[in-house]
Protein backbone atom coordinates (compact mmCIF):
# COMPACT_ATOMS: atom_id res chain seq x y z
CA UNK A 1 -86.64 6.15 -66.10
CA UNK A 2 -85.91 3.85 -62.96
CA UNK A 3 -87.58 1.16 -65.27
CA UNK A 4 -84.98 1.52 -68.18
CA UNK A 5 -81.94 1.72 -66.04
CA UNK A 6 -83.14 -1.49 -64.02
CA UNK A 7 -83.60 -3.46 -67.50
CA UNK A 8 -80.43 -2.36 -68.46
CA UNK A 9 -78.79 -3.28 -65.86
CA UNK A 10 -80.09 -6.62 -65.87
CA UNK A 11 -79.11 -7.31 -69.39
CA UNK A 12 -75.81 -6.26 -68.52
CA UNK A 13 -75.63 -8.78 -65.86
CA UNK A 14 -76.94 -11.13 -67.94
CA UNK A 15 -73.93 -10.47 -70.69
CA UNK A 16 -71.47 -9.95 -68.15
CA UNK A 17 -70.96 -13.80 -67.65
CA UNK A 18 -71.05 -15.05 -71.33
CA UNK A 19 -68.74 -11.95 -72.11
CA UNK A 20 -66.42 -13.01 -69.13
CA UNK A 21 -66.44 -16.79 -70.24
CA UNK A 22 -65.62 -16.16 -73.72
CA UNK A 23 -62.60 -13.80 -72.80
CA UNK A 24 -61.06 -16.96 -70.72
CA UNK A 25 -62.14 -19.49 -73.51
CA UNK A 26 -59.96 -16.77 -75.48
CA UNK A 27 -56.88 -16.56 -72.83
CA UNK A 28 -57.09 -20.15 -72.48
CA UNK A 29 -57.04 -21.18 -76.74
CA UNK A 30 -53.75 -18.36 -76.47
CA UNK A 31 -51.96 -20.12 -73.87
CA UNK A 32 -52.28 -23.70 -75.54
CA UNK A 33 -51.02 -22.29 -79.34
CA UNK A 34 -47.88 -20.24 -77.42
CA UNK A 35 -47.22 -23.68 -75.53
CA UNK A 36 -47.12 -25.18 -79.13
CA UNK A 37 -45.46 -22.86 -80.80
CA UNK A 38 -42.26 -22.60 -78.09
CA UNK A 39 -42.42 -26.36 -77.67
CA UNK A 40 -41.62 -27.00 -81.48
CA UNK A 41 -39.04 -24.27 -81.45
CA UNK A 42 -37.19 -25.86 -78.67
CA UNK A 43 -33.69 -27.00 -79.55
CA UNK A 44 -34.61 -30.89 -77.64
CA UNK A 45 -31.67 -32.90 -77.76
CA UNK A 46 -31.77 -36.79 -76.38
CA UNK A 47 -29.25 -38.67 -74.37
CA UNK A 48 -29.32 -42.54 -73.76
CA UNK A 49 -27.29 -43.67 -70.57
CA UNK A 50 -26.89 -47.24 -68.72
CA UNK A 51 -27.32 -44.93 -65.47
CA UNK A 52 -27.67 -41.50 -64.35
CA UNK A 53 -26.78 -40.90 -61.17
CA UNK A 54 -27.80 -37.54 -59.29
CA UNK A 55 -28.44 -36.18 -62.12
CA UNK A 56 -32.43 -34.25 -62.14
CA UNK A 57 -34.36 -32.03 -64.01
CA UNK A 58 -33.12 -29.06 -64.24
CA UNK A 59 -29.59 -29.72 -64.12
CA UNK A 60 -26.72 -27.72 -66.52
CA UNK A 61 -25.73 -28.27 -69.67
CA UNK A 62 -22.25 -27.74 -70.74
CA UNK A 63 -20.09 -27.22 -73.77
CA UNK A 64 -16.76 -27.36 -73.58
CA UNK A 65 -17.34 -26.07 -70.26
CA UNK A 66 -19.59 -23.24 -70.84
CA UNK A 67 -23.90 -23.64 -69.68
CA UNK A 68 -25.58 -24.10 -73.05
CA UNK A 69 -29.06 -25.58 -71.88
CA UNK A 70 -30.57 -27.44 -69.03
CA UNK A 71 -31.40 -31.22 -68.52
CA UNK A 72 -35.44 -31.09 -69.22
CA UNK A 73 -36.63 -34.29 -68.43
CA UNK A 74 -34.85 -37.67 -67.41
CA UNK A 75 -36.92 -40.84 -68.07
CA UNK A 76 -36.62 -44.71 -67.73
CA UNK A 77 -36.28 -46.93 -71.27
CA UNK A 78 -35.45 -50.24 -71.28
CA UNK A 79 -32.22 -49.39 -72.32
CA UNK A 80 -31.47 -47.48 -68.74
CA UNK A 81 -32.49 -43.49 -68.91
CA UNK A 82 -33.08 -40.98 -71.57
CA UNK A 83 -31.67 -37.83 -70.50
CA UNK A 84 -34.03 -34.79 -72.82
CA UNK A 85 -31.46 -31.87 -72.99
CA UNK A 86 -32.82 -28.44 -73.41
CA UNK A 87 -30.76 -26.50 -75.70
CA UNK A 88 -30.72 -22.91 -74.73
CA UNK A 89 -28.21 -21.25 -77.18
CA UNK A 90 -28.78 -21.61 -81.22
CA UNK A 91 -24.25 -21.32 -81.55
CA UNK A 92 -23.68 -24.54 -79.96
CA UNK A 93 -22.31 -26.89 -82.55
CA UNK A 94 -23.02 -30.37 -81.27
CA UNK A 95 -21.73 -32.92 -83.97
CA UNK A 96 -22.50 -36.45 -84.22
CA UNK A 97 -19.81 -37.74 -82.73
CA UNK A 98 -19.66 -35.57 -79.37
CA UNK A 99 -19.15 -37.46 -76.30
CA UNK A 100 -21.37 -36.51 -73.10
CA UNK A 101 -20.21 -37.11 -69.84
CA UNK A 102 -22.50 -37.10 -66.30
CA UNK A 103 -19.72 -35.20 -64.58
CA UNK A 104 -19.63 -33.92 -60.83
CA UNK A 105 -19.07 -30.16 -60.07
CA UNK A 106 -18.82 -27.77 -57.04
CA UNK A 107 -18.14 -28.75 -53.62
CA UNK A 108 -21.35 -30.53 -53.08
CA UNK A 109 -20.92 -32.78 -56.46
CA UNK A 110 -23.92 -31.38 -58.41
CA UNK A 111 -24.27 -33.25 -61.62
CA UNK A 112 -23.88 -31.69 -65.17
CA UNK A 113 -23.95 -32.98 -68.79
CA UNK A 114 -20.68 -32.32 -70.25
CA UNK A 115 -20.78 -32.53 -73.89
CA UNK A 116 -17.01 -33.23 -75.28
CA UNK A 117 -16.30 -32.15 -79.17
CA UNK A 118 -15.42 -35.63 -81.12
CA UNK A 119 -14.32 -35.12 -85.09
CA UNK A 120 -14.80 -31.48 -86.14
CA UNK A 121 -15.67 -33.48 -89.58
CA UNK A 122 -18.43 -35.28 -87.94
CA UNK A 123 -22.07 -33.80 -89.22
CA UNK A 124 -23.92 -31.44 -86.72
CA UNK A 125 -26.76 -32.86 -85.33
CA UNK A 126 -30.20 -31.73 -86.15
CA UNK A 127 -33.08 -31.03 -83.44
CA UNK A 128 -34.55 -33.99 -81.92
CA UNK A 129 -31.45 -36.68 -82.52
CA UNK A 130 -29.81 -38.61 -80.33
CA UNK A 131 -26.19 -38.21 -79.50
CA UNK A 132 -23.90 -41.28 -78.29
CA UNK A 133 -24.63 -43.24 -75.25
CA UNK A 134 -23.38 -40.94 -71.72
CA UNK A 135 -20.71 -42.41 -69.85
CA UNK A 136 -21.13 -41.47 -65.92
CA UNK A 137 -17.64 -39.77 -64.73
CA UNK A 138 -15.11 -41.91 -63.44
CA UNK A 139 -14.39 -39.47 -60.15
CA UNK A 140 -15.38 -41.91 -56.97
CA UNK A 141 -17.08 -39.97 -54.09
CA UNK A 142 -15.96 -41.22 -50.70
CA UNK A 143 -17.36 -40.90 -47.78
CA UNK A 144 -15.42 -38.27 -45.21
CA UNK A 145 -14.63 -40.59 -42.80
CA UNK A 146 -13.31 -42.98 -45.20
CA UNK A 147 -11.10 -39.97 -46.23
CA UNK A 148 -9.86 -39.27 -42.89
CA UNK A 149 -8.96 -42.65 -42.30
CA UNK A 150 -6.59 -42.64 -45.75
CA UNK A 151 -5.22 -39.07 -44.36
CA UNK A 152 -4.54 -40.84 -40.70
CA UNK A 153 -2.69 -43.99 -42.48
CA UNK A 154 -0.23 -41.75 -44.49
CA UNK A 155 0.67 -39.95 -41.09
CA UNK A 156 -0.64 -36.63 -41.92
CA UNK A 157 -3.39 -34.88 -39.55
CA UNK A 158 -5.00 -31.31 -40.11
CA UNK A 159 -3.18 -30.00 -37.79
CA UNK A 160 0.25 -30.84 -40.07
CA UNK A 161 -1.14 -29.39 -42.69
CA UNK A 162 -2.09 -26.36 -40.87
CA UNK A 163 1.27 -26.01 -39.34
CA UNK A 164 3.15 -26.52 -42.99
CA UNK A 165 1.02 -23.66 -44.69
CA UNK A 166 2.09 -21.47 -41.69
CA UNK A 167 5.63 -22.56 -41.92
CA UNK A 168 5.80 -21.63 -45.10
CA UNK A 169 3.95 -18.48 -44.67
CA UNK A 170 6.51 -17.51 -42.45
CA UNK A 171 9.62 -18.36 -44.26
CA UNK A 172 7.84 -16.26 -47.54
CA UNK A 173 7.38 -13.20 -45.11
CA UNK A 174 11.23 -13.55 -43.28
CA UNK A 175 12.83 -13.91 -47.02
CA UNK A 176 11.17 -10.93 -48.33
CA UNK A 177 12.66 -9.23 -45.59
CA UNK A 178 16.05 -9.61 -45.70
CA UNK A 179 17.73 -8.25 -48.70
């Protein structure tokens, strides 16, 4: 009896290991045809722009000012940088003739694609095209001190402006009470 069990408990440490590899040769073959599948699923739309400042992996997507996707890879061409957008949402209908825009949002300036509807005639684009070349926003980002010097030369200070919005504060609150 101690015989049998120790034979079979050597051949089932001598399975154990094939059994074990073959489950992650299974896992791993799994993992590669999901990565496949969701990869040609993906709604990839390409961007070329002369420059691409700030912007990163990562970043929004926006149509007509609502987050549709995420930027999913920015690369170096020869042409400047092609910006891979990640479309997110199957209702967005991005036409050939959109505009996209490297805009700055938020306090801190974060960067954002901002695709702008052209012709509502204009065909929708299909999976994998390439809409017009991005223009980078126009909006100039100046340094604070630079700011506070233009503030200085018109005459104003923070204080003025602090004193004006309590001012007028107080003229609001003494006009609602008189009758």
């Amino acid at each position: 009896m101690v015989r049998f069990s120790l034979q079979k408990a050597a051949l089932t440490t001598e399975l154990l290991p094939a059994t074990a590899m073959s489950r992650h040769r299974i896992i791993l073959l799994a993992a590669v045809l999901v990565g496949a599948c969701a990869s040609e699923h993906e709604n990839v739309v390409h961007v070329i722009a002369e420059q691409a400042p700030g912007l990163k992996k990562s970043s929004r997507v926006q149509y007509r000012g609502v987050d549709v996707g995420l930027v999913k890879q920015v690369y170096f061409t020869p042409a400047g940088v092609r910006i891979d957008l990640l479309l997110q949402r199957n209702d967005v209908p991005i036409r050939a003739q959109d505009t996209v825009r490297i805009t700055p949002v938020g306090a801190f300036g974060e960067q954002v694609i901002d695709i702008r509807p052209g012709a509502q005639t204009a065909p929708l684009i299909a999976r994998g095209a390439t809409l017009p070349k991005a223009q980078p926003d126009t909006t100039v980002s100046l340094p604070i001190g630079v700011w506070r010097s233009i503030v200085k030369s018109l005459g104003l200070t923070p204080d003025s402006a602090m004193k004006d919005s309590a001012a007028k504060a107080k003229a609001d609150s003494t006009a609602k009470k008189t009758p």
